[in-house]
C-alpha atoms as a PDB file:
ATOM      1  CA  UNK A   1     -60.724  44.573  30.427  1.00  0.00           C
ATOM      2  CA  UNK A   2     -64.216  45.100  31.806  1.00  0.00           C
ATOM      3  CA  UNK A   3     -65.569  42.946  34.553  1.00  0.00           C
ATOM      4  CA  UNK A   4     -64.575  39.811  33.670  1.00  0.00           C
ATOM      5  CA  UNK A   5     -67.916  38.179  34.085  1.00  0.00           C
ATOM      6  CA  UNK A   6     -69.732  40.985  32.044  1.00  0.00           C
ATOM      7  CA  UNK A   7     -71.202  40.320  28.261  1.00  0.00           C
ATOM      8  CA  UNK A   8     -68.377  43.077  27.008  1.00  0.00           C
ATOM      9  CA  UNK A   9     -65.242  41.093  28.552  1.00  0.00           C
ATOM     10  CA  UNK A  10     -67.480  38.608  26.563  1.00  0.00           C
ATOM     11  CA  UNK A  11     -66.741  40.267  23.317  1.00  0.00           C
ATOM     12  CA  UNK A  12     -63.187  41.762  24.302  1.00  0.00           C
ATOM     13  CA  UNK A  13     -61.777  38.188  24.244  1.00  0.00           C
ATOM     14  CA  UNK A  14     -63.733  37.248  21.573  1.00  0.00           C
ATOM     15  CA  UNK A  15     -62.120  40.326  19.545  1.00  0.00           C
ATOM     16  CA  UNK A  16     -59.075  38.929  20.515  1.00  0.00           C
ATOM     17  CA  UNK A  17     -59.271  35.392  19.308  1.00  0.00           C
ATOM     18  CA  UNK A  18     -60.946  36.957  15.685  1.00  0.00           C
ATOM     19  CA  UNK A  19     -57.775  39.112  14.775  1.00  0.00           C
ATOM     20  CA  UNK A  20     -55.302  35.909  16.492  1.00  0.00           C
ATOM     21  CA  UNK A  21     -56.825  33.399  13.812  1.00  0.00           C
ATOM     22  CA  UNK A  22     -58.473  35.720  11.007  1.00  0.00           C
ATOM     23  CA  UNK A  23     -58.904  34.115   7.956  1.00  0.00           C
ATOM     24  CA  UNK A  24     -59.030  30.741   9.657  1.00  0.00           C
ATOM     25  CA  UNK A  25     -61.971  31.617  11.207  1.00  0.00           C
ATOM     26  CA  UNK A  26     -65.409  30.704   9.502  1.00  0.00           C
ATOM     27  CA  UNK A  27     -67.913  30.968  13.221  1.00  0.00           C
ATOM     28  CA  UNK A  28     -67.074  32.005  17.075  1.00  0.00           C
ATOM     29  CA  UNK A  29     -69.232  30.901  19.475  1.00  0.00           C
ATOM     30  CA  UNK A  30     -69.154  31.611  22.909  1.00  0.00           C
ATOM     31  CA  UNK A  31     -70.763  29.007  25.694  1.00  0.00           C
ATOM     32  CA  UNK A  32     -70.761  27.772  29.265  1.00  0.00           C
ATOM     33  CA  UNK A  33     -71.039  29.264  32.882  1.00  0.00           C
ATOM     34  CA  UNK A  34     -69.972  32.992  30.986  1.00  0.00           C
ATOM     35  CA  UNK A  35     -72.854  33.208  29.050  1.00  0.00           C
ATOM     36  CA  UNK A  36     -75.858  31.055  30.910  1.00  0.00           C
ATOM     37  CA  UNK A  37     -74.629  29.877  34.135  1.00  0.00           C
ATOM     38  CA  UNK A  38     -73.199  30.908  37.043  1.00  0.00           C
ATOM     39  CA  UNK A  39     -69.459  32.351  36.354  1.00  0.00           C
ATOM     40  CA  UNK A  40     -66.562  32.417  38.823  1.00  0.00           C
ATOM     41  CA  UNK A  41     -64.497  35.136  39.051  1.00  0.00           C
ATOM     42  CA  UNK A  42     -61.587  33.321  37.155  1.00  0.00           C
ATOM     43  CA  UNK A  43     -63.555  30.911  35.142  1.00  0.00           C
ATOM     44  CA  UNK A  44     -62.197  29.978  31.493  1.00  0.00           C
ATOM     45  CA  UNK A  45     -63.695  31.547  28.651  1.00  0.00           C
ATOM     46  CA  UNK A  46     -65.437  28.915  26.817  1.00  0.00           C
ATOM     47  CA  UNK A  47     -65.605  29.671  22.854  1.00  0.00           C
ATOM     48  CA  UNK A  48     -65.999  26.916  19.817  1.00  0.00           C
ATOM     49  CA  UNK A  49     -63.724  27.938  16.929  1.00  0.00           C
ATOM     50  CA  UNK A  50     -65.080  26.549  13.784  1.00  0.00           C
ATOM     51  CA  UNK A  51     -62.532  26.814  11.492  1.00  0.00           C
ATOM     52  CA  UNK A  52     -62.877  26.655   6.964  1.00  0.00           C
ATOM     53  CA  UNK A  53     -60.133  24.271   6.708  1.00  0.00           C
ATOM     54  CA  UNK A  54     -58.727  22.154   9.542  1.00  0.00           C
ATOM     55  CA  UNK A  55     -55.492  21.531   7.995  1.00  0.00           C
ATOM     56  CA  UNK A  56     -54.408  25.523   7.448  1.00  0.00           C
ATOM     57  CA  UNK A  57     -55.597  26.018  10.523  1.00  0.00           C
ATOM     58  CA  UNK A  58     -53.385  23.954  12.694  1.00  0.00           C
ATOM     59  CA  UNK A  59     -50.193  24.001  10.088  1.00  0.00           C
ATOM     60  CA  UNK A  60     -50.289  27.900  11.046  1.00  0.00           C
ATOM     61  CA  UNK A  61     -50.344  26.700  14.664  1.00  0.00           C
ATOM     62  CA  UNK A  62     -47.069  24.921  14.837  1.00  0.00           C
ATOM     63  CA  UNK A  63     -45.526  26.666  17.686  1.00  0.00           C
ATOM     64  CA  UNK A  64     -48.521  26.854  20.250  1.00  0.00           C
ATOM     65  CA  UNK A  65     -48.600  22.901  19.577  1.00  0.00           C
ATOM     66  CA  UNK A  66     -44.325  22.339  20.291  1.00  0.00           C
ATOM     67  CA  UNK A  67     -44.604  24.716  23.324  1.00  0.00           C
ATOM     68  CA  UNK A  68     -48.201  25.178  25.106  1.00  0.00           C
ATOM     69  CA  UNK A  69     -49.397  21.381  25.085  1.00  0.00           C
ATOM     70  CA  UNK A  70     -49.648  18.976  27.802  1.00  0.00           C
ATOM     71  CA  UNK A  71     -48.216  16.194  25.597  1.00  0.00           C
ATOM     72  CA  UNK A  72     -45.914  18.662  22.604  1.00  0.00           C
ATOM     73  CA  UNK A  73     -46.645  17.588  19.543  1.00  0.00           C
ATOM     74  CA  UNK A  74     -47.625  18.702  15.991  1.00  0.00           C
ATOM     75  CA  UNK A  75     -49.936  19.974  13.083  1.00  0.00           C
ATOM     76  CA  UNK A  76     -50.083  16.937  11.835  1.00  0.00           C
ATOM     77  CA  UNK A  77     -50.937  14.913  14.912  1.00  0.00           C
ATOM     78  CA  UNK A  78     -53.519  17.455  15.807  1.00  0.00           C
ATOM     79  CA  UNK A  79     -54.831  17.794  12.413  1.00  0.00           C
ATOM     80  CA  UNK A  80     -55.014  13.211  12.878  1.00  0.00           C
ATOM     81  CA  UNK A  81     -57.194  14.106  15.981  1.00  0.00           C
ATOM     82  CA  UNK A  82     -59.029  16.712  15.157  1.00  0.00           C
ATOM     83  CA  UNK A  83     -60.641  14.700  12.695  1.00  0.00           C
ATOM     84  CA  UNK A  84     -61.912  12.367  15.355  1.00  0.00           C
ATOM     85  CA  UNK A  85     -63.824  15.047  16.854  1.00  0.00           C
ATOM     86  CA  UNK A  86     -62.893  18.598  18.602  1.00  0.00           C
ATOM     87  CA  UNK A  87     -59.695  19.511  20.020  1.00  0.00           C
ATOM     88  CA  UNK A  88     -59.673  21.464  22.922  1.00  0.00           C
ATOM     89  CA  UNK A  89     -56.785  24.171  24.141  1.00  0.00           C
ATOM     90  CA  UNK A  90     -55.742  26.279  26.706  1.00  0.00           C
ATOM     91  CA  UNK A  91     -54.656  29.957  26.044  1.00  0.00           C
ATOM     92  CA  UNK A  92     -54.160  32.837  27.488  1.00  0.00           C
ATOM     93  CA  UNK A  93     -55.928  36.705  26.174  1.00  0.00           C
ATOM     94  CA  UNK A  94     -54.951  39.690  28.467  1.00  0.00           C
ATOM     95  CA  UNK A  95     -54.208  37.694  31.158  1.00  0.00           C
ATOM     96  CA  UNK A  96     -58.171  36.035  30.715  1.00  0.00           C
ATOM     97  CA  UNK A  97     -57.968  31.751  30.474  1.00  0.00           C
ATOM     98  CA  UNK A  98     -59.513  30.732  27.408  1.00  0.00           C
ATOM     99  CA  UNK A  99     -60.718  27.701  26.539  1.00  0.00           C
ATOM    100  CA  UNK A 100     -61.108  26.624  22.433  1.00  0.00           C
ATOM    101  CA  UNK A 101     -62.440  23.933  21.310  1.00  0.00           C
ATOM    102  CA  UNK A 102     -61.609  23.523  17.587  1.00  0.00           C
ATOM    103  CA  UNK A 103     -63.663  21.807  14.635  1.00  0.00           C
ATOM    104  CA  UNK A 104     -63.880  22.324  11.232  1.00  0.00           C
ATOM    105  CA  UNK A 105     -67.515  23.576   9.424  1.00  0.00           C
ATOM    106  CA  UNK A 106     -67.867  20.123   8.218  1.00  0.00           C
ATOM    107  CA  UNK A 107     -67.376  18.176  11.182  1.00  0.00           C
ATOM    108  CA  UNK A 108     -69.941  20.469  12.784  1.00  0.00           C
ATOM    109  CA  UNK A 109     -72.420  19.478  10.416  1.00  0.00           C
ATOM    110  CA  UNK A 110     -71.691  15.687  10.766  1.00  0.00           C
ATOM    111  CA  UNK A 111     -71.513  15.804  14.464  1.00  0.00           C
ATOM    112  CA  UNK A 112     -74.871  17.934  14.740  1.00  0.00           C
ATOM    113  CA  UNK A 113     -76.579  14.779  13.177  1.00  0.00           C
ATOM    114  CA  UNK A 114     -74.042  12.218  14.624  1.00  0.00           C
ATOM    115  CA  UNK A 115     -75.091   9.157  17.218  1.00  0.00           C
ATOM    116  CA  UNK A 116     -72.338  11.027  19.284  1.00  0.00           C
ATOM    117  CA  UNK A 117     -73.679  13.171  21.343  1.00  0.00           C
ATOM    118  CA  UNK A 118     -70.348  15.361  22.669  1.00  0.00           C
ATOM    119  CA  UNK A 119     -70.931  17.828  20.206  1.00  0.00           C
ATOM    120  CA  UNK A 120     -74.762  17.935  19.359  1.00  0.00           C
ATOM    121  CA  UNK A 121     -75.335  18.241  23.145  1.00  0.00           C
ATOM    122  CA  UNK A 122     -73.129  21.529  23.370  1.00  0.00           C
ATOM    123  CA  UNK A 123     -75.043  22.741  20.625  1.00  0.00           C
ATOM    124  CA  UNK A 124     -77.946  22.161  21.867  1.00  0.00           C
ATOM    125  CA  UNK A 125     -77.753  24.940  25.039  1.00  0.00           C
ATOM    126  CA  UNK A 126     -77.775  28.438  24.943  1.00  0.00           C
ATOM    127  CA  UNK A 127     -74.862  29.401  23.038  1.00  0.00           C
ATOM    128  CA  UNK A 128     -73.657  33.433  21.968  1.00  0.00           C
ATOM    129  CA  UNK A 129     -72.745  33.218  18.270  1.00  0.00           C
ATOM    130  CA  UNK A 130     -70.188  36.038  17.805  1.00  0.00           C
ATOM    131  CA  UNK A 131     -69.358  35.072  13.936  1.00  0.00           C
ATOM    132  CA  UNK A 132     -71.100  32.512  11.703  1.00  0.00           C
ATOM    133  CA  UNK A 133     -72.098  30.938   8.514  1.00  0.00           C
ATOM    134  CA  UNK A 134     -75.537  29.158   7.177  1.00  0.00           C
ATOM    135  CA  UNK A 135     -73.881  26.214   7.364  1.00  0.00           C
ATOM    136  CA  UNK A 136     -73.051  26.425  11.040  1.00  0.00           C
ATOM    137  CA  UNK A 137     -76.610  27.865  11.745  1.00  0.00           C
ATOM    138  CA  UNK A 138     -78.228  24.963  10.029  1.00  0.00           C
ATOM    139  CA  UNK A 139     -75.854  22.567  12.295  1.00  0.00           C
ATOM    140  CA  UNK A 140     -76.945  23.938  15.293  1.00  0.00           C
ATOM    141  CA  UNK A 141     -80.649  23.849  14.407  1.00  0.00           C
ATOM    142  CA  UNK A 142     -80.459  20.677  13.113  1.00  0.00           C
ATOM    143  CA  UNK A 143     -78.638  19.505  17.290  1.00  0.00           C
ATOM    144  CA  UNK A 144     -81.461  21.303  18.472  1.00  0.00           C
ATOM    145  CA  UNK A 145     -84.488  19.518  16.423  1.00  0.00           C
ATOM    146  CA  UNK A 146     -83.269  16.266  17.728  1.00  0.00           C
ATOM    147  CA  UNK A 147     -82.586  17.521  21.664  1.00  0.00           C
ATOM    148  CA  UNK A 148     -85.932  18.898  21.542  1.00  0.00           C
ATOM    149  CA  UNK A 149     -87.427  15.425  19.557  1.00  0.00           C
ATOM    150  CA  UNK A 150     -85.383  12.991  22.595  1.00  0.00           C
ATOM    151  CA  UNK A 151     -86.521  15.221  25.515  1.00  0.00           C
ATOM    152  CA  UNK A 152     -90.460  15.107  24.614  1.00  0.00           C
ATOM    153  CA  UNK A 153     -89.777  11.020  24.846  1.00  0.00           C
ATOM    154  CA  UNK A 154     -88.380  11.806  28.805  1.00  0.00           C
ATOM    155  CA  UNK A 155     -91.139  14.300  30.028  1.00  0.00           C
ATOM    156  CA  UNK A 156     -94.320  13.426  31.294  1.00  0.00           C
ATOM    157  CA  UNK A 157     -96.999  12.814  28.489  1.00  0.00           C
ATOM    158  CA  UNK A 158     -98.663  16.043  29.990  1.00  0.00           C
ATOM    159  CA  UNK A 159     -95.703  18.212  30.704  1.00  0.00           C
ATOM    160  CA  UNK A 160     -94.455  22.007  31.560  1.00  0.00           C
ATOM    161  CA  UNK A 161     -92.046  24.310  29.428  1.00  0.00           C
ATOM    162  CA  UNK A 162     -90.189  24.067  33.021  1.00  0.00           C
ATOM    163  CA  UNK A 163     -90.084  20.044  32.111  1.00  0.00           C
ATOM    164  CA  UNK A 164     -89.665  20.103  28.634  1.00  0.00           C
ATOM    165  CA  UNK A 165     -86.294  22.903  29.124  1.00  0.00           C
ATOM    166  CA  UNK A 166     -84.580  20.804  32.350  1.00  0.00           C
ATOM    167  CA  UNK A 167     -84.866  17.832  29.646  1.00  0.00           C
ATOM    168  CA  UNK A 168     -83.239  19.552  27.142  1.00  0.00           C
ATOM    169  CA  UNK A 169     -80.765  21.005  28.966  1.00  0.00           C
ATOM    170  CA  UNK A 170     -79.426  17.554  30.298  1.00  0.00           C
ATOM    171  CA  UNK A 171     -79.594  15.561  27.843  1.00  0.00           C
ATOM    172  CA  UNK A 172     -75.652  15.932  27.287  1.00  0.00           C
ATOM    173  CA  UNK A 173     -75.296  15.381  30.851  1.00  0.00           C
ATOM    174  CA  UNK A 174     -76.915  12.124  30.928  1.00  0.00           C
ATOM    175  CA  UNK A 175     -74.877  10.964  27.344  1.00  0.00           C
ATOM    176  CA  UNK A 176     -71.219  12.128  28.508  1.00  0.00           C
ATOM    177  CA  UNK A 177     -69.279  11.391  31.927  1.00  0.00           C
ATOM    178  CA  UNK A 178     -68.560  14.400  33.398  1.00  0.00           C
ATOM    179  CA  UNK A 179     -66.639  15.245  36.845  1.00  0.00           C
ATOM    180  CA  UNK A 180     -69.332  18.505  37.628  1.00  0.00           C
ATOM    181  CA  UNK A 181     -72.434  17.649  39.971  1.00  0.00           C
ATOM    182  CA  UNK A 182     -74.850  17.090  36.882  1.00  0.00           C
ATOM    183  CA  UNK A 183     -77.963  17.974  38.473  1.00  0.00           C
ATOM    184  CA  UNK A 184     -76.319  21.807  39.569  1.00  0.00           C
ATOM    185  CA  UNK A 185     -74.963  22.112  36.435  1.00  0.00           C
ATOM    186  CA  UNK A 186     -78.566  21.909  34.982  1.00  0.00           C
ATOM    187  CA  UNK A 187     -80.031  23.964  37.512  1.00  0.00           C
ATOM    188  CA  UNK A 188     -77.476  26.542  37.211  1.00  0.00           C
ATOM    189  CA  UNK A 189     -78.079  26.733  32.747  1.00  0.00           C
ATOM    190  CA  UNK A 190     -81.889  26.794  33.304  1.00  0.00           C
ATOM    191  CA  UNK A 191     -81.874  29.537  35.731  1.00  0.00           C
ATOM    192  CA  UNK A 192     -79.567  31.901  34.425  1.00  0.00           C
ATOM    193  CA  UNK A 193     -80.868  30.682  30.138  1.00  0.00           C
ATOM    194  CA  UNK A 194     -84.362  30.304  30.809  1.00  0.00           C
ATOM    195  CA  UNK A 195     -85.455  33.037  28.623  1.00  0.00           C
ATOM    196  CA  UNK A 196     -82.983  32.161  25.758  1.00  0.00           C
ATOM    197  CA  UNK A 197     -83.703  28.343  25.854  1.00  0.00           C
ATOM    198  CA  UNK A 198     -87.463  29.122  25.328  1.00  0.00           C
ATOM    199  CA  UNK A 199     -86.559  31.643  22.632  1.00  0.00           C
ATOM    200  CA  UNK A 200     -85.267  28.580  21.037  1.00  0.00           C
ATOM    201  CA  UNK A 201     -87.388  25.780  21.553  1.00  0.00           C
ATOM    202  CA  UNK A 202     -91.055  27.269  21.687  1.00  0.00           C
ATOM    203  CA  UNK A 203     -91.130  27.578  17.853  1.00  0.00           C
ATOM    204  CA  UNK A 204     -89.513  24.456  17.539  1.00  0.00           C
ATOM    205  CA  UNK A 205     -92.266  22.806  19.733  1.00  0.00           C
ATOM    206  CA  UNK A 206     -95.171  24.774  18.082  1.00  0.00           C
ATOM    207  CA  UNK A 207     -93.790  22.729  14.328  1.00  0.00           C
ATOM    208  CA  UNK A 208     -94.589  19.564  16.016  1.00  0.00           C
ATOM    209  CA  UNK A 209     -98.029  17.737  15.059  1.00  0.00           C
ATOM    210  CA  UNK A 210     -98.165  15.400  17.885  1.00  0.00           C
ATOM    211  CA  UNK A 211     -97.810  18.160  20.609  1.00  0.00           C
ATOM    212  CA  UNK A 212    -100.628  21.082  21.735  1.00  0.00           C
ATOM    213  CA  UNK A 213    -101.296  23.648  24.280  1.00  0.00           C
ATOM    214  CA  UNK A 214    -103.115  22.292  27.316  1.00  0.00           C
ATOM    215  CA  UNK A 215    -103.888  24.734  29.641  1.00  0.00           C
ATOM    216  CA  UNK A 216    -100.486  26.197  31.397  1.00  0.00           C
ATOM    217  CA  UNK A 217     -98.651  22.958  29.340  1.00  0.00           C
ATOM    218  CA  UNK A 218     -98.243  20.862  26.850  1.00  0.00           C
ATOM    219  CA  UNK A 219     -99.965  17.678  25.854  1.00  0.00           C
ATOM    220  CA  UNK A 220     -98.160  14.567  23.614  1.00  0.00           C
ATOM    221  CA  UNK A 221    -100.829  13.518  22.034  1.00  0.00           C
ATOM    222  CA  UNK A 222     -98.732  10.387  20.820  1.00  0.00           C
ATOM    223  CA  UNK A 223     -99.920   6.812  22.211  1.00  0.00           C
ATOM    224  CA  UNK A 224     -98.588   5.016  25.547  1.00  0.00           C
ATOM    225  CA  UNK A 225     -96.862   2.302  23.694  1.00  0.00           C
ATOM    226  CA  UNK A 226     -95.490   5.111  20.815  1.00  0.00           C
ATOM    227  CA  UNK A 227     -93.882   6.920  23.606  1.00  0.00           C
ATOM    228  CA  UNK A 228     -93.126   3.966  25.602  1.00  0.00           C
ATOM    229  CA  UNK A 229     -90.708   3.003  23.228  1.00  0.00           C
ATOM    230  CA  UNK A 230     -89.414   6.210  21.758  1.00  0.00           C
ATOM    231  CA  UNK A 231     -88.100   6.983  25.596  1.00  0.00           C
ATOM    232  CA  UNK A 232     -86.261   3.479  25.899  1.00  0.00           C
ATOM    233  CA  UNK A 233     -85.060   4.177  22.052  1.00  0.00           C
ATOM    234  CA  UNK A 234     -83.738   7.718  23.651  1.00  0.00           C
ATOM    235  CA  UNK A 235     -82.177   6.479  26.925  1.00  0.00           C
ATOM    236  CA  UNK A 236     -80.261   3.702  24.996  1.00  0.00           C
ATOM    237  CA  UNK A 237     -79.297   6.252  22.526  1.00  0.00           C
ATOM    238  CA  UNK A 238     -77.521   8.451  25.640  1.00  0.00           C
ATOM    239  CA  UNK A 239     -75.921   5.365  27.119  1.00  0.00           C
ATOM    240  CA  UNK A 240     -74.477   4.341  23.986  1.00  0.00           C
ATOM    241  CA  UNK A 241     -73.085   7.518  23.662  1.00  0.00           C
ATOM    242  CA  UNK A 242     -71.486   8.089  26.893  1.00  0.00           C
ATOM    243  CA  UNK A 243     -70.164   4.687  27.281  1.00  0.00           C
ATOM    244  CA  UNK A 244     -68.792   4.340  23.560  1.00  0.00           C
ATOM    245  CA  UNK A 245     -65.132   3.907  22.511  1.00  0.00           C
ATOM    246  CA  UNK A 246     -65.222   7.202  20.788  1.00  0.00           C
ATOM    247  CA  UNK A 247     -66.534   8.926  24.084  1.00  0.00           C
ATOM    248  CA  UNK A 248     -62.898   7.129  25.977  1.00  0.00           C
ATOM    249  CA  UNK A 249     -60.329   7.793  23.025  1.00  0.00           C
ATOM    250  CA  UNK A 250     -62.105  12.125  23.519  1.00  0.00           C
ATOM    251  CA  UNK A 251     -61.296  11.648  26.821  1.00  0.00           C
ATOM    252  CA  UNK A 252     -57.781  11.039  25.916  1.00  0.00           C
ATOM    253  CA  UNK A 253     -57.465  12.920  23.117  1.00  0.00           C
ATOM    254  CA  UNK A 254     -57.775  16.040  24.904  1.00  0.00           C
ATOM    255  CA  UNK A 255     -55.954  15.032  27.871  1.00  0.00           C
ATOM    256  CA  UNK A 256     -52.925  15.480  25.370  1.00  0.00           C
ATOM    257  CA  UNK A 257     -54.222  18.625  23.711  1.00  0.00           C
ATOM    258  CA  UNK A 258     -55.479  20.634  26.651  1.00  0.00           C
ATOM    259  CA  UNK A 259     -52.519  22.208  29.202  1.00  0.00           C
ATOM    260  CA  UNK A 260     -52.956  21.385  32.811  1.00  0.00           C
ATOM    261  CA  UNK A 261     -56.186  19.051  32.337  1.00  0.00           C
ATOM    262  CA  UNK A 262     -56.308  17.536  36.139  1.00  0.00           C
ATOM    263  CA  UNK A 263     -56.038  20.825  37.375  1.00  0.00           C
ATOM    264  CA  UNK A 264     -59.075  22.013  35.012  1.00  0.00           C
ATOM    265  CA  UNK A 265     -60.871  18.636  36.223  1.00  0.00           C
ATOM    266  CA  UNK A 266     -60.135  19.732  40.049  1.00  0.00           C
ATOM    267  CA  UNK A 267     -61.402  23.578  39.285  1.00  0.00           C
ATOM    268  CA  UNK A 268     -64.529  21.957  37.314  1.00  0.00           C
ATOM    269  CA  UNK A 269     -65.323  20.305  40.626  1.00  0.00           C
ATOM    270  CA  UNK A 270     -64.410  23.059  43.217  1.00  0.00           C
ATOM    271  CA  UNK A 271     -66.525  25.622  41.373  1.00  0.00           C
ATOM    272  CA  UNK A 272     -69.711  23.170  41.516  1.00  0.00           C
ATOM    273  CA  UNK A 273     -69.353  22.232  44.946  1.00  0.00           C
ATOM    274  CA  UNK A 274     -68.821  26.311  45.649  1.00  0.00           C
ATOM    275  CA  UNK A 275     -72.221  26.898  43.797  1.00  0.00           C
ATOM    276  CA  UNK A 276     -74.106  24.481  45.398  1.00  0.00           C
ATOM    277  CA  UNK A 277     -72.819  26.150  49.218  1.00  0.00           C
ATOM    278  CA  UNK A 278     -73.448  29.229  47.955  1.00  0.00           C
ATOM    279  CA  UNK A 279     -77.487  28.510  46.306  1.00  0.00           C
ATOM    280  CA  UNK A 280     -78.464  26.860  49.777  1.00  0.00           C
ATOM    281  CA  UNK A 281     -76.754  30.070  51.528  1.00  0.00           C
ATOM    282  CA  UNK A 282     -79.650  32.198  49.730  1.00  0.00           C
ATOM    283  CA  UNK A 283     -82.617  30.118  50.208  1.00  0.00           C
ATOM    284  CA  UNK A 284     -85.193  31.717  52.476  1.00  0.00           C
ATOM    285  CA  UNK A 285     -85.069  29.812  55.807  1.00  0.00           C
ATOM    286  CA  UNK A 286     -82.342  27.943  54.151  1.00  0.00           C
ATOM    287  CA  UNK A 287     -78.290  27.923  56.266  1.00  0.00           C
ATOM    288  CA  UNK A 288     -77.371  31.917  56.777  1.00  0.00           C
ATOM    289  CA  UNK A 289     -80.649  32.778  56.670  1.00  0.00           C
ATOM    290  CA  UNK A 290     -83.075  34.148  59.906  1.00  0.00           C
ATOM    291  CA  UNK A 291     -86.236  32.181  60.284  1.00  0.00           C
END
């Protein structure tokens, strides 16, 4: 395989996981520290499988679910769960760790629009889309309308792209618990998607009435009591979500689905704490560095 961390070990796994599920497979998308972030040499590959039809998918599956779970169990348990929201799993390509996370196209498009943000909010980053349909496109754009919509109600009335992008970006940090350190796990998809996110969101911006160019920013030209309460409608919207029963029993659910889970936890939070040592290492003036 190339370098692991390159764009074409990228698409070698992804090649891989296309011929393993075939027909099963409707879009491929690959996401996380491998495509915007800051990879380590060993990190999973993150992909979302989005599969035509849930139930042939995981009845073809039997074997990887008696033998390579953390809790054994069956295709129809996991096709019970999957219907709650995505399944996650472990697997291995060429020696490369791969992470899946399984839905079917419909659930996409329900959980695009969903008060549930564990879905929407992946959707809403930089993502690489290897295979998909115009269903799944419309899904995504539709997760992306409404990140864009909640983050204008957090930034400053007169605000940056900078702003508007950090917003975005952790939105599905502030609506999920997470073990990473949050606030490096935004810097790190800014800096290395920066380019991509704006590719994304500009045009989406420029379609909004209530929002114009003012000078190097942007101006929300809605009133102080209009925004006033579309931010506190947003920030209960993200607590809701992240302290909701359905955000616990996901928790759960793919404790049972994904192999090894507390030592994935314990690697989640090694690699941010590495990160962070290694950004202050670089800063001019900053610990390694002459004066």
């Amino acid at each position: 395989m190339a370098d692991e961390r390159s764009p074409e070990a990228i698409d070698a796994v992804a090649q891989k996981l296309l011929a393993r599920y075939g027909e099963h497979v409707a879009a491929l998308i690959a996401y996380g520290s491998r495509v915007f972030g800051q990879a380590r040499r060993g990190s999973a590959f993150d992909f979302w499988l989005i599969v035509r039809d849930a139930e042939a998918f995981h009845r073809a599956n039997a074997e990887f679910y008696r033998t390579c779970l953390n809790v054994p169990s069956t295709p129809e348990e996991q096709i019970r769960l999957n219907r709650a929201g995505p399944l996650f799993y472990a697997l291995r390509e060429d020696g490369a760790e791969v992470k899946l996370a399984v839905l079917d196209e419909r659930s996409l498009a329900e959980f695009c629009v969903h008060d549930w943000w564990t879905v929407k909010g992946r959707m809403q980053k930089p993502l690489r889309m290897i295979r998909s349909t115009p269903a799944v496109d419309q899904a995504i754009l539709s997760a992306r309308r409404e990140a864009l919509a909640c983050a204008l109600n957090l930034v400053p009335r007169e605000f940056t792209t900078e702003e508007l992008l950090r917003e975005i970006v952790g939105l599905s940090y502030r609506a999920e618990v997470r073990p990473e350190n949050k606030s490096a796990k935004v810097r790190s998809i800014l800096e290395a998607g920066r380019a991509e996110l704006g590719r994304i969101y500009l045009p989406l911006l420029a379609e909004l009435p209530y929002v114009e160019p003012r000078g190097e920013g942007w101006l929300d030209r809605r009133g102080a009591e209009e925004r006033a309460r579309a931010r506190a409608a947003t920030l209960r919207a993200l607590r809701r979500s992240k302290w909701c029963r359905q955000s616990l029993r996901f928790i759960w659910r793919n404790y049972r689905s994904y192999a090894k889970p507390l030592r994935y936890i314990l690697l989640k939070m090694v690699g941010e704490v590495e990160k962070t040592f290694k950004r202050r290492s670089v800063r001019p003036n900053g610990p390694g560095n002459a004066e």
